[in-house]
PDB file of N, CA and C in Angstrom:
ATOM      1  N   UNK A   1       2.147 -15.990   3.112  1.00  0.00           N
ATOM      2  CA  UNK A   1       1.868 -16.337   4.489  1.00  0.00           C
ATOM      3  C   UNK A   1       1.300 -15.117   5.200  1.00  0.00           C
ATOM      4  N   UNK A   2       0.163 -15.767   5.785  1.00  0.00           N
ATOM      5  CA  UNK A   2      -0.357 -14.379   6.459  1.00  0.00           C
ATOM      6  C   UNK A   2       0.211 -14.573   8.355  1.00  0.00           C
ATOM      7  N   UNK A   3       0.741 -12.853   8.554  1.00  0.00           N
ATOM      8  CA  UNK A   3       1.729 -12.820   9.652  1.00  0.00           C
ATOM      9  C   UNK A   3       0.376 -12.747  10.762  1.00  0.00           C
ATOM     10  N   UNK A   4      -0.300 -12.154  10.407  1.00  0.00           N
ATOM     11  CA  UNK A   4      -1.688 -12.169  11.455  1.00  0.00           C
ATOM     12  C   UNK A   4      -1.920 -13.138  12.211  1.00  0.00           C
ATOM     13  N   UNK A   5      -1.789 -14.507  11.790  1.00  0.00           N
ATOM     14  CA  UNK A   5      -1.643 -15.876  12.433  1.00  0.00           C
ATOM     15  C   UNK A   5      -0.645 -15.738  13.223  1.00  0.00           C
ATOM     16  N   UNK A   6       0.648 -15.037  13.084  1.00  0.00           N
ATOM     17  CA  UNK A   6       1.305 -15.089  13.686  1.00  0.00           C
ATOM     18  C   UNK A   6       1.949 -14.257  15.197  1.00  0.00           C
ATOM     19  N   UNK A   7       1.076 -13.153  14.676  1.00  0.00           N
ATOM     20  CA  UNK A   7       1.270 -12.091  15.400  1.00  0.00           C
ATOM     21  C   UNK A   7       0.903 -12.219  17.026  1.00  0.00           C
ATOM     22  N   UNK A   8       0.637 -13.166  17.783  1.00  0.00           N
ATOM     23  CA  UNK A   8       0.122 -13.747  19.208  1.00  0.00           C
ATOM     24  C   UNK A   8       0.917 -14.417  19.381  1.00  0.00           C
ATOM     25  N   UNK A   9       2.268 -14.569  20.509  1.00  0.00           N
ATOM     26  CA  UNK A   9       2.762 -15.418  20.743  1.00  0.00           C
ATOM     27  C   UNK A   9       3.071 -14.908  22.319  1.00  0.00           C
ATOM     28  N   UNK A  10       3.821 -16.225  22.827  1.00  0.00           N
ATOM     29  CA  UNK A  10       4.182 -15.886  24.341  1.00  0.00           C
ATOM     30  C   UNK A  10       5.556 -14.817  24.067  1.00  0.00           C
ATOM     31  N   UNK A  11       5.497 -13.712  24.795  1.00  0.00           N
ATOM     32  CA  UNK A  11       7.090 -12.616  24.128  1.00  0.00           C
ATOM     33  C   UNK A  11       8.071 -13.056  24.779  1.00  0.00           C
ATOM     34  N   UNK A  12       7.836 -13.811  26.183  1.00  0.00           N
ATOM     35  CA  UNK A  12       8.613 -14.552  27.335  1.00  0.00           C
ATOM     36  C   UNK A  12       9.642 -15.664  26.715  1.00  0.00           C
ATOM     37  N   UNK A  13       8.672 -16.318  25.212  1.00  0.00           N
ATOM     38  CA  UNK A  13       9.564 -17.617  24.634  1.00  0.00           C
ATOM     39  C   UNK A  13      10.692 -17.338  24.301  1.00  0.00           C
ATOM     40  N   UNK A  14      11.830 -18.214  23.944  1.00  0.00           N
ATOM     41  CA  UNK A  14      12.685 -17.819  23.122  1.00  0.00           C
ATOM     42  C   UNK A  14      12.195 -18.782  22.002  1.00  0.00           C
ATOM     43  N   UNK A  15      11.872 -19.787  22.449  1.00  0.00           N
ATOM     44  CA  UNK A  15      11.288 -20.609  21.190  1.00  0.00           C
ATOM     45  C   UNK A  15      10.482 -20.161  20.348  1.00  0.00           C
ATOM     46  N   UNK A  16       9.136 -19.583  20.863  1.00  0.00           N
ATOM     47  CA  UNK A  16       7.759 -18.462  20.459  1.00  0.00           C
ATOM     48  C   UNK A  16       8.953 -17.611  19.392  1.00  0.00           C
ATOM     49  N   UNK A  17       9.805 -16.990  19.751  1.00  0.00           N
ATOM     50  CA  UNK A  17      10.118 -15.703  19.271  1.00  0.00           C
ATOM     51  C   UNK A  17      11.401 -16.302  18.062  1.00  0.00           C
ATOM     52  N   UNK A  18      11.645 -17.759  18.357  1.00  0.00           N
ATOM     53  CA  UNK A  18      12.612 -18.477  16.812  1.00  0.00           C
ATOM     54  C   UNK A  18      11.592 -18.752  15.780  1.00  0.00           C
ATOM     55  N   UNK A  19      10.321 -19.198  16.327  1.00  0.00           N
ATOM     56  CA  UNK A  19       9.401 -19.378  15.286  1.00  0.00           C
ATOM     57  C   UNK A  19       8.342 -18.387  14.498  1.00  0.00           C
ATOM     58  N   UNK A  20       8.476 -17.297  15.116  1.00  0.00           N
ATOM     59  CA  UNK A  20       8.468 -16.246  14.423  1.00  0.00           C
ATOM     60  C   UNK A  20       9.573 -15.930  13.614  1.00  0.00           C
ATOM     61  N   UNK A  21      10.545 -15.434  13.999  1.00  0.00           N
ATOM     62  CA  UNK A  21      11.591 -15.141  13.316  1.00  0.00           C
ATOM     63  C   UNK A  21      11.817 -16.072  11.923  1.00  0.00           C
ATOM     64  N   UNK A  22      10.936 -17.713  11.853  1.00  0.00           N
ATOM     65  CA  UNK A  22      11.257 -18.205  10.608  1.00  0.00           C
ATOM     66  C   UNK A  22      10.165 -18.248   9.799  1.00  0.00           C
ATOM     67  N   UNK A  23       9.010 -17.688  10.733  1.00  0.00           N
ATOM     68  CA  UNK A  23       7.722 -17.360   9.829  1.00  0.00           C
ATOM     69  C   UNK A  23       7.836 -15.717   9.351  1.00  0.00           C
ATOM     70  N   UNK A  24       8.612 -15.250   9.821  1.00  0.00           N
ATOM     71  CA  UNK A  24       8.980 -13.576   9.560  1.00  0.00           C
ATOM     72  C   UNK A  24       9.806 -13.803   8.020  1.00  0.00           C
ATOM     73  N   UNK A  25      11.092 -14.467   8.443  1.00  0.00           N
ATOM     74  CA  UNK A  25      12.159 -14.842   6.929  1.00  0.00           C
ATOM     75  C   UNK A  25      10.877 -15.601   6.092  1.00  0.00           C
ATOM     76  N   UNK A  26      10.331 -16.595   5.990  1.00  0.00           N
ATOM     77  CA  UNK A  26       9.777 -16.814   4.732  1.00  0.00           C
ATOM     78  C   UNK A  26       8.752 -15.860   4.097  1.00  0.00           C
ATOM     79  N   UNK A  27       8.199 -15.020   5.161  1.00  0.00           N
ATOM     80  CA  UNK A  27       7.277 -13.799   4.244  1.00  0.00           C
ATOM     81  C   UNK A  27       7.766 -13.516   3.499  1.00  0.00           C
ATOM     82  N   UNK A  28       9.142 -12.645   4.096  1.00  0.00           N
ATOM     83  CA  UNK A  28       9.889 -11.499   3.247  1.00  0.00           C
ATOM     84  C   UNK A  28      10.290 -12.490   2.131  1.00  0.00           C
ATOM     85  N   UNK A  29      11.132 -13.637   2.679  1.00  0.00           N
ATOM     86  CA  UNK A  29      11.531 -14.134   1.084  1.00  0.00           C
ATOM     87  C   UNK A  29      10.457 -14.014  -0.015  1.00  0.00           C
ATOM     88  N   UNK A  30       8.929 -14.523   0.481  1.00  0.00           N
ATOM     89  CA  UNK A  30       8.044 -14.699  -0.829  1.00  0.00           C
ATOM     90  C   UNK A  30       7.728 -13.240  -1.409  1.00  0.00           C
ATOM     91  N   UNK A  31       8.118 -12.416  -0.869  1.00  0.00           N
ATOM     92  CA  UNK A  31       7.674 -10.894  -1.054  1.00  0.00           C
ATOM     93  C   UNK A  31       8.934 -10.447  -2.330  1.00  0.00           C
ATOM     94  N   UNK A  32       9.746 -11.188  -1.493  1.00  0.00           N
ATOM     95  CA  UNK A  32      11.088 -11.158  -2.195  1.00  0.00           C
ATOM     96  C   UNK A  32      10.976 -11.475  -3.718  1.00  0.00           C
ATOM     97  N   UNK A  33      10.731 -12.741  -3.683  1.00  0.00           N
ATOM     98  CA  UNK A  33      10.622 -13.698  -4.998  1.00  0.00           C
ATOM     99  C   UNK A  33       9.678 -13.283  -6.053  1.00  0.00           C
ATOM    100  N   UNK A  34       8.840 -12.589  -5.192  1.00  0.00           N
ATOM    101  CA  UNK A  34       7.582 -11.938  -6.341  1.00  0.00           C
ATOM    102  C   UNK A  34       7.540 -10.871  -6.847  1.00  0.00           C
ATOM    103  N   UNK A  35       8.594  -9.977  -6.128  1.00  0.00           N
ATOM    104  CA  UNK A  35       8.676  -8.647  -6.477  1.00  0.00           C
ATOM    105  C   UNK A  35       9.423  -8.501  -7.721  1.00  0.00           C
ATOM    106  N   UNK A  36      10.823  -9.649  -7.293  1.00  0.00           N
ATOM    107  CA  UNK A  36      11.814  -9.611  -8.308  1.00  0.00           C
ATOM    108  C   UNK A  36      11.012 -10.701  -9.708  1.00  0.00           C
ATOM    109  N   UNK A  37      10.423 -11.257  -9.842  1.00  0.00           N
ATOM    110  CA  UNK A  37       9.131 -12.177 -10.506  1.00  0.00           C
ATOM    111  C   UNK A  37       8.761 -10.963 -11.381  1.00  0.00           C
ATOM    112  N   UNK A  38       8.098  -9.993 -10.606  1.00  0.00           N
ATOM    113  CA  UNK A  38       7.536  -8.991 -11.204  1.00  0.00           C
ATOM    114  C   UNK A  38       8.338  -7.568 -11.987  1.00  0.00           C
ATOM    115  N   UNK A  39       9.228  -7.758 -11.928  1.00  0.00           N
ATOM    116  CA  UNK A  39      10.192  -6.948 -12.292  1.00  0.00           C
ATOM    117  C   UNK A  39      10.526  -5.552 -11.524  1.00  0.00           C
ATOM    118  N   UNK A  40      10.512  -5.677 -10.665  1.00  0.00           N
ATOM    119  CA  UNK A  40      11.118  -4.645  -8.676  1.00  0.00           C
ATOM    120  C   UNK A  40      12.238  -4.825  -8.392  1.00  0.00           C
ATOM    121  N   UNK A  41      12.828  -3.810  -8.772  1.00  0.00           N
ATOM    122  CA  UNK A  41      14.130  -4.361  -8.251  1.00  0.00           C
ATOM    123  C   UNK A  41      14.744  -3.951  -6.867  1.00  0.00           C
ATOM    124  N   UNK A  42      14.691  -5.296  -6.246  1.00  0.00           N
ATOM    125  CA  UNK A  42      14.337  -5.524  -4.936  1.00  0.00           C
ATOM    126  C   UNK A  42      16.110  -5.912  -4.654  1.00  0.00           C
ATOM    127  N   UNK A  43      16.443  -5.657  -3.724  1.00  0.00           N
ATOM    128  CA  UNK A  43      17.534  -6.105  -2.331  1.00  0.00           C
ATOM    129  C   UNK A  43      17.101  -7.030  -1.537  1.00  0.00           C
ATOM    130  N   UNK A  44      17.790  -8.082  -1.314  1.00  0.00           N
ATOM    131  CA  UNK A  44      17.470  -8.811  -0.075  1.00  0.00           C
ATOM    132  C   UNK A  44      18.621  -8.431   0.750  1.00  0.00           C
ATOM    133  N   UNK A  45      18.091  -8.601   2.717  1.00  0.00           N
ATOM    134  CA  UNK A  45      18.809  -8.233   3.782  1.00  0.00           C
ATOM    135  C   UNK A  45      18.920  -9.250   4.393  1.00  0.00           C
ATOM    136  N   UNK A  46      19.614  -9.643   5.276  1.00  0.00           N
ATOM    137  CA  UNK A  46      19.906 -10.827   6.356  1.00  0.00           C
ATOM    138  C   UNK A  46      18.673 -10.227   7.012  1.00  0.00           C
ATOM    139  N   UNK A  47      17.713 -10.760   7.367  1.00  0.00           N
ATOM    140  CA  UNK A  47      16.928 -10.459   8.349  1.00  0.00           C
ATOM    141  C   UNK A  47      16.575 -11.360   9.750  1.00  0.00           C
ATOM    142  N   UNK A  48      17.451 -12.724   9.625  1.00  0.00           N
ATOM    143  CA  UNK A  48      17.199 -13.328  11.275  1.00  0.00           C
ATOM    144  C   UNK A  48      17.786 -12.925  11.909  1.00  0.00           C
ATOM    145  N   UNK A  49      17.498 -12.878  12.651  1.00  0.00           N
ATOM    146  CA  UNK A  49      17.555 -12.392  14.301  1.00  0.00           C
ATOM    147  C   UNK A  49      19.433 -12.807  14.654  1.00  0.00           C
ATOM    148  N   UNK A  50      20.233 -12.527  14.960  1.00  0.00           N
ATOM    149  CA  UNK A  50      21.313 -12.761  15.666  1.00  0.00           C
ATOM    150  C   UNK A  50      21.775 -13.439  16.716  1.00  0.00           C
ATOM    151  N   UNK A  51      20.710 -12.920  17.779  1.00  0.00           N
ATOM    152  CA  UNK A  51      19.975 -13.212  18.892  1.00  0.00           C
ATOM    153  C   UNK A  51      19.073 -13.585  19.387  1.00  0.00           C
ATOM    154  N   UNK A  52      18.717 -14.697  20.453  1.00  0.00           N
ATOM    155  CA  UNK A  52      17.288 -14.618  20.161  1.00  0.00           C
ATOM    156  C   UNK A  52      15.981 -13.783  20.592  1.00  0.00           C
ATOM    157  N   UNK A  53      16.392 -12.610  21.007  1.00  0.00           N
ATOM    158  CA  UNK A  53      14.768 -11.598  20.754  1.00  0.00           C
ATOM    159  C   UNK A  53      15.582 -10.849  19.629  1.00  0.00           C
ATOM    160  N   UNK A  54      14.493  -9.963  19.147  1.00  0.00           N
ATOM    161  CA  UNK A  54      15.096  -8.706  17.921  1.00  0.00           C
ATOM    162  C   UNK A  54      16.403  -7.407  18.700  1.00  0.00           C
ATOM    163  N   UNK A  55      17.208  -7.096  18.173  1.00  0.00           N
ATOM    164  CA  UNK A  55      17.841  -6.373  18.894  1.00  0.00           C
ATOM    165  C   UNK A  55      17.742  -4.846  17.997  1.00  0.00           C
ATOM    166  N   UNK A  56      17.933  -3.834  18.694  1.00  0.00           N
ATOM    167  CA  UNK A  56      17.852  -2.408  18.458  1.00  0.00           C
ATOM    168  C   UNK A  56      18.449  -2.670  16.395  1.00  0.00           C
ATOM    169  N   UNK A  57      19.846  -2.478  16.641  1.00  0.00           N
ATOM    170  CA  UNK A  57      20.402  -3.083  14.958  1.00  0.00           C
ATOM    171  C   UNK A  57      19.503  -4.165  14.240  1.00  0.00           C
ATOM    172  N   UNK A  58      18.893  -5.447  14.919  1.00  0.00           N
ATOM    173  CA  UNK A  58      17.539  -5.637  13.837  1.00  0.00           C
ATOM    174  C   UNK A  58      16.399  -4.841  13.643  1.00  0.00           C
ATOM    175  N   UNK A  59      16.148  -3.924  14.412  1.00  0.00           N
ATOM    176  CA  UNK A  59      14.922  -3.036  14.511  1.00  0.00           C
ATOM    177  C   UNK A  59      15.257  -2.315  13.198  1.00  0.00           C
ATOM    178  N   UNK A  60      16.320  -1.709  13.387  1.00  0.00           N
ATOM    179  CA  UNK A  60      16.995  -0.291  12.442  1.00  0.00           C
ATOM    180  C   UNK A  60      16.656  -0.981  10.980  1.00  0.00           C
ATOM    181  N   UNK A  61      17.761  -2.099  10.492  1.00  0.00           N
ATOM    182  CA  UNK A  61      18.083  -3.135   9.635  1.00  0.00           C
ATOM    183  C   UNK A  61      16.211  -3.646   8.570  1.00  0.00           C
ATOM    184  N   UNK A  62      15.268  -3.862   9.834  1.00  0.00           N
ATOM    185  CA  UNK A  62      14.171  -4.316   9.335  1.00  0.00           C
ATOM    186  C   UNK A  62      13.376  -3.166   8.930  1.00  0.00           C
ATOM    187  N   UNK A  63      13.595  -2.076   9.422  1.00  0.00           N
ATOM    188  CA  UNK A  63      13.105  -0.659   8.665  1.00  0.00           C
ATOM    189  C   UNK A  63      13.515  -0.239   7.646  1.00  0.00           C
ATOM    190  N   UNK A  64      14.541  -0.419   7.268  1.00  0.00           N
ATOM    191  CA  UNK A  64      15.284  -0.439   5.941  1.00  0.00           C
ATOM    192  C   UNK A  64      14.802  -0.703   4.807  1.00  0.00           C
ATOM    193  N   UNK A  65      14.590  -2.218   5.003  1.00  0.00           N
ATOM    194  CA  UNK A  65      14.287  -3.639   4.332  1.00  0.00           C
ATOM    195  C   UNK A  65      12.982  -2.919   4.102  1.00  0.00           C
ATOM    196  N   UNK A  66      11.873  -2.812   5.127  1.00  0.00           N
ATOM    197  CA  UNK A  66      10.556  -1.921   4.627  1.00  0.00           C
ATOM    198  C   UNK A  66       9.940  -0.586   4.004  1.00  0.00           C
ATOM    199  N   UNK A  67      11.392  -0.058   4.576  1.00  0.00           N
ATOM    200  CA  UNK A  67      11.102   1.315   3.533  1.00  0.00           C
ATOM    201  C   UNK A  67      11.487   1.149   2.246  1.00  0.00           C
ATOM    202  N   UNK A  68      12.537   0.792   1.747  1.00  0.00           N
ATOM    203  CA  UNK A  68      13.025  -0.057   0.650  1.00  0.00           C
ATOM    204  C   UNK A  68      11.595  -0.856  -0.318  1.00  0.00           C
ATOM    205  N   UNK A  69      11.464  -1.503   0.320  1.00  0.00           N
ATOM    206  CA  UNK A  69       9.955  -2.189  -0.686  1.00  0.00           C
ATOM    207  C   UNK A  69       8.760  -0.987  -0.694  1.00  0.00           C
ATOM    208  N   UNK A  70       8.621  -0.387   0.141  1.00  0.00           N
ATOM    209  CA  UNK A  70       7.905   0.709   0.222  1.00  0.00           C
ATOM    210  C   UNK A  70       7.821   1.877  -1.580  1.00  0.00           C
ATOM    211  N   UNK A  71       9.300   2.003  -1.029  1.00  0.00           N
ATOM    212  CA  UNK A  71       9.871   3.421  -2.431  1.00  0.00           C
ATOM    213  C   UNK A  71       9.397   2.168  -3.711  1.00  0.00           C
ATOM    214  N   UNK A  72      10.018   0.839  -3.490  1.00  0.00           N
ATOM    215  CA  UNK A  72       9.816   0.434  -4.631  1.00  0.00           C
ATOM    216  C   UNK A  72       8.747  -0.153  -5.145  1.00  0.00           C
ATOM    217  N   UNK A  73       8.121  -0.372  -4.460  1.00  0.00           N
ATOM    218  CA  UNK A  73       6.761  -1.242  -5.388  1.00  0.00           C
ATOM    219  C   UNK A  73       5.813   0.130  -5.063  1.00  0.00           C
ATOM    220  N   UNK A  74       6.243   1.421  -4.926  1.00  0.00           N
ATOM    221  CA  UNK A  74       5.457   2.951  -5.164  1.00  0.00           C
ATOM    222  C   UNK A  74       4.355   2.558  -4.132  1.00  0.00           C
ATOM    223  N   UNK A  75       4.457   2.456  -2.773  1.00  0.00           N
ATOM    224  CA  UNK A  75       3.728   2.316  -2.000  1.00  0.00           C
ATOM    225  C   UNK A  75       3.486   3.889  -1.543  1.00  0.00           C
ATOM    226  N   UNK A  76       2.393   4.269  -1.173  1.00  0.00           N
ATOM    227  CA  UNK A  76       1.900   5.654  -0.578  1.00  0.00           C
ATOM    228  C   UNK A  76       1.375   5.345   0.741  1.00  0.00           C
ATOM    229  N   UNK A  77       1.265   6.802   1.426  1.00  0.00           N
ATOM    230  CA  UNK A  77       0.990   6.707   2.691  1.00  0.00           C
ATOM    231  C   UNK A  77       1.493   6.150   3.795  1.00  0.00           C
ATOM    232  N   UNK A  78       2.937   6.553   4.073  1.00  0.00           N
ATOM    233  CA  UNK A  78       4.388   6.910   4.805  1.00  0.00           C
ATOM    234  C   UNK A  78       4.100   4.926   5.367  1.00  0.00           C
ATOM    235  N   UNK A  79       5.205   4.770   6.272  1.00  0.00           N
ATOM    236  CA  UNK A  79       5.646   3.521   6.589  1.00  0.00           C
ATOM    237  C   UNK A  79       5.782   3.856   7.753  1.00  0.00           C
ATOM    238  N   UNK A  80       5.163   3.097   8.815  1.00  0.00           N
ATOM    239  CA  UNK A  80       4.988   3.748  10.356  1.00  0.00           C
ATOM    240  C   UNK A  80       6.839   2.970  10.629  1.00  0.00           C
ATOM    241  N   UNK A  81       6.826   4.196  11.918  1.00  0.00           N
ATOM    242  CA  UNK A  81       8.359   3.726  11.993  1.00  0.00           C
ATOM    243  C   UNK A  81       7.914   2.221  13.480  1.00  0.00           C
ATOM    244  N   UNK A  82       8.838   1.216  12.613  1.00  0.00           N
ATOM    245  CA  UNK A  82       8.609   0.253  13.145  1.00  0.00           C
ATOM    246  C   UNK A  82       9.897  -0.563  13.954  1.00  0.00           C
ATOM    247  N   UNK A  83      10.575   0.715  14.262  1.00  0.00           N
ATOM    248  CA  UNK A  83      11.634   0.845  15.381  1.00  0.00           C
ATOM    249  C   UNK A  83      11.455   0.858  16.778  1.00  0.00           C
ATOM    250  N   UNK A  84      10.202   2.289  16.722  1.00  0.00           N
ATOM    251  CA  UNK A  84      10.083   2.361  17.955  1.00  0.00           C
ATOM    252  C   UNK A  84       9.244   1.460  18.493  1.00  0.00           C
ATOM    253  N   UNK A  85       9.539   0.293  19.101  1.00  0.00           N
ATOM    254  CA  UNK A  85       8.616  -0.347  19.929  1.00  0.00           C
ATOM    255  C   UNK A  85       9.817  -1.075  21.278  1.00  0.00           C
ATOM    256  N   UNK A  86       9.078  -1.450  22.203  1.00  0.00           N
ATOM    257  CA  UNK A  86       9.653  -2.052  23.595  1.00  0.00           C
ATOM    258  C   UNK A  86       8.639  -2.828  23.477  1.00  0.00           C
ATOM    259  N   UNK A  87      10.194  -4.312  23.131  1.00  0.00           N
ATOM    260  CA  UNK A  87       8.858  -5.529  22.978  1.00  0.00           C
ATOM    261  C   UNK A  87       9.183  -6.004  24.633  1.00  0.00           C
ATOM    262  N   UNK A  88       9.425  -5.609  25.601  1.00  0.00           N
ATOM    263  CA  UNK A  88       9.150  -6.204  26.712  1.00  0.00           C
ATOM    264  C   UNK A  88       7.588  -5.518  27.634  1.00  0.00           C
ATOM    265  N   UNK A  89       7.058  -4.379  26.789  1.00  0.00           N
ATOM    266  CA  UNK A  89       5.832  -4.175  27.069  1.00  0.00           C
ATOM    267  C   UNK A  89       4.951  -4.939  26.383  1.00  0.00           C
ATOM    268  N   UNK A  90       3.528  -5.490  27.422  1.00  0.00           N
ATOM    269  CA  UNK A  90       2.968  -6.489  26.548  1.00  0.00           C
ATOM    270  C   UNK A  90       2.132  -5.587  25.580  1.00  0.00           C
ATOM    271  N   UNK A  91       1.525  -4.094  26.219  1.00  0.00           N
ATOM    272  CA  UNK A  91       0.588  -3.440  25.022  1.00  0.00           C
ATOM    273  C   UNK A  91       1.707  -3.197  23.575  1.00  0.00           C
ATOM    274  N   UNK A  92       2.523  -2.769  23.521  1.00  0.00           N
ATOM    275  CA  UNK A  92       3.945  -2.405  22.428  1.00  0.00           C
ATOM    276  C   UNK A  92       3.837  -3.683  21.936  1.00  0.00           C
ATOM    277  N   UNK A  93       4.159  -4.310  22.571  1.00  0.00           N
ATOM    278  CA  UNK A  93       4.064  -5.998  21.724  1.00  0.00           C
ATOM    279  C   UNK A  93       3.628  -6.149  20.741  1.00  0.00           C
ATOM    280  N   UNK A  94       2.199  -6.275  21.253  1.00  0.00           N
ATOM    281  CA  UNK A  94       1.005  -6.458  20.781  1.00  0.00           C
ATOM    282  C   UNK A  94       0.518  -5.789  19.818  1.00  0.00           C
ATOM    283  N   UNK A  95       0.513  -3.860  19.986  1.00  0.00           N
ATOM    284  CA  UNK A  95       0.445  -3.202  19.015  1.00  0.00           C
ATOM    285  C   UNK A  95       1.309  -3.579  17.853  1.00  0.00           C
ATOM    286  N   UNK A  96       2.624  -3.677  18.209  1.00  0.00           N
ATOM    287  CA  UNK A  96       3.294  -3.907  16.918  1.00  0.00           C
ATOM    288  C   UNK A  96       3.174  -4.843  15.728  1.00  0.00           C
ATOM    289  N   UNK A  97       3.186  -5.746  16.632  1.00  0.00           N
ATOM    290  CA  UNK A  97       2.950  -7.324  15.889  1.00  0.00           C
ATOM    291  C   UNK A  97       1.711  -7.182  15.065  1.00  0.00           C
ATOM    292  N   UNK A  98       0.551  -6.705  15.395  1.00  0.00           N
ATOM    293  CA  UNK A  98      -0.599  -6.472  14.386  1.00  0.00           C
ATOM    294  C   UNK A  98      -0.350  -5.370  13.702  1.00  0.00           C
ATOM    295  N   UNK A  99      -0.019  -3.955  13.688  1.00  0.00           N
ATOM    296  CA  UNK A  99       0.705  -3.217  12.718  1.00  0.00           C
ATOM    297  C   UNK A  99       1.701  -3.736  11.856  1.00  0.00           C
ATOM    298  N   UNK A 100       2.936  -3.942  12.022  1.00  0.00           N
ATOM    299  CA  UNK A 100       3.675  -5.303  11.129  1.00  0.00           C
ATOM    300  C   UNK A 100       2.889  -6.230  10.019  1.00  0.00           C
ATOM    301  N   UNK A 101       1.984  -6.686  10.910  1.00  0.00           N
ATOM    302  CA  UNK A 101       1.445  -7.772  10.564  1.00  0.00           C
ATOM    303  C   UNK A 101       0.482  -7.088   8.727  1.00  0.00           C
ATOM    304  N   UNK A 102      -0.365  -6.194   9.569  1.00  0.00           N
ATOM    305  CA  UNK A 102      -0.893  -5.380   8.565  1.00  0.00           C
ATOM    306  C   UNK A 102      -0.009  -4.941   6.711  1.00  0.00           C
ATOM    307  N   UNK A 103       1.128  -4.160   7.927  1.00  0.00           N
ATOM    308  CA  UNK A 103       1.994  -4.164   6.674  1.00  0.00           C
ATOM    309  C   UNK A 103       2.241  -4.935   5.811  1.00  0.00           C
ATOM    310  N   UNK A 104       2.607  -6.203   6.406  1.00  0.00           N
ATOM    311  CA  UNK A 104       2.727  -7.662   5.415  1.00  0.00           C
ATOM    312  C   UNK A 104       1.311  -8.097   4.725  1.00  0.00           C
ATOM    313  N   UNK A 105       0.378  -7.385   5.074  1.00  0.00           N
ATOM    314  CA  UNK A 105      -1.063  -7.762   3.723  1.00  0.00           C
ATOM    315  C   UNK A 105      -0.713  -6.871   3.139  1.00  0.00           C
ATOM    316  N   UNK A 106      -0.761  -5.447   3.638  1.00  0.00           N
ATOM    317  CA  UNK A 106      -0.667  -4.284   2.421  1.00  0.00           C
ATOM    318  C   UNK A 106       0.471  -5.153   1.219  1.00  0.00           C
ATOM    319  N   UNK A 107       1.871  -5.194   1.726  1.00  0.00           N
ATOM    320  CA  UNK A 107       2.556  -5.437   0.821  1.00  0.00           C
ATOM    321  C   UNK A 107       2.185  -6.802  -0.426  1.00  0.00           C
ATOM    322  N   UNK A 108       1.787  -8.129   0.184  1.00  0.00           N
ATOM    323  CA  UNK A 108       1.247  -9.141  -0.019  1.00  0.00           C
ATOM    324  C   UNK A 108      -0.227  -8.644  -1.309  1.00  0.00           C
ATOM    325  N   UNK A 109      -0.623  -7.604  -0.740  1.00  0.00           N
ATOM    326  CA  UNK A 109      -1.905  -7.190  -1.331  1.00  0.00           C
ATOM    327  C   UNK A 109      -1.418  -6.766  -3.024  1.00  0.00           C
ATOM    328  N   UNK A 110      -0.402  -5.698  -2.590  1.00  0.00           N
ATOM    329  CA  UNK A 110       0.319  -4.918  -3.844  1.00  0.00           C
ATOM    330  C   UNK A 110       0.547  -6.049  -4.639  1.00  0.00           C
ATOM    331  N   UNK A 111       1.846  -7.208  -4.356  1.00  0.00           N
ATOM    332  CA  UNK A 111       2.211  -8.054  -5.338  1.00  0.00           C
ATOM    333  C   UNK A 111       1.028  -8.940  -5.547  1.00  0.00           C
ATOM    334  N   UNK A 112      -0.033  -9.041  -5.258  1.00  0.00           N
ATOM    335  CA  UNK A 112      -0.794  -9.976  -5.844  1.00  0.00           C
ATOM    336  C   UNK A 112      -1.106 -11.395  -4.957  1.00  0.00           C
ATOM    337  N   UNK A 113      -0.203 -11.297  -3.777  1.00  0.00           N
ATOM    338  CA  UNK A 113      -0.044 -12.550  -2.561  1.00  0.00           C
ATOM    339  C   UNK A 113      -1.289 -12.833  -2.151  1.00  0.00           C
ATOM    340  N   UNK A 114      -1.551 -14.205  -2.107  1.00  0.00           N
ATOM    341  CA  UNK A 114      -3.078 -14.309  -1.015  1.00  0.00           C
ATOM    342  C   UNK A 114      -2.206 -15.220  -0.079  1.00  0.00           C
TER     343      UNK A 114
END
């Protein structure tokens, strides 16, 4: 699944921001499934949301989860920290969500995902 489609939403929703959150979980799962497919030995994390926007502990939690696939499928060229953002700014938003988003082709790219 490409997150790029996804990456535009109203930040105001809570709905906007559940349906991300279940287009967010099925990436990672397929990232998941293919890595371990491929022989990566991969961790899976709880990654929905608790709440419904992301909270500081999902921020931390989802950096993890990315540096983690990072070390392991020997990704180069550092992992932007994808903590720091204030999603109640709309530019931060915005930046993020297409950085993120990016990340999820790079990774998608590595395992072979279209």
């Amino acid at each position: 699944m490409d997150l790029l489609t996804q990456a535009t939403f109203d930040r105001e929703s809570n709905e906007a921001w559940a349906q991300w959150d279940l287009a967010h979980l099925v990436t990672h799962n397929r990232i998941y499934d293919s890595a371990q497919n491929q022989g990566f030995p991969v961790n899976t994390y709880p990654l929905s949301f608790d709440a419904p926007r992301p909270t500081d502990a999902w921020k931390n939690v989802h950096q993890q989860v990315h540096q983690s696939l990072y070390q392991v499928l020997g990704m180069t060229g550092g992992l932007p920290d994808l903590t720091d953002v204030d999603f109640k700014d709309q530019t931060e938003f915005e930046d993020w969500h297409l950085l993120h988003a990016l990340i999820h082709t790079q990774l998608n790219h590595k395992l072979g995902l279209r």
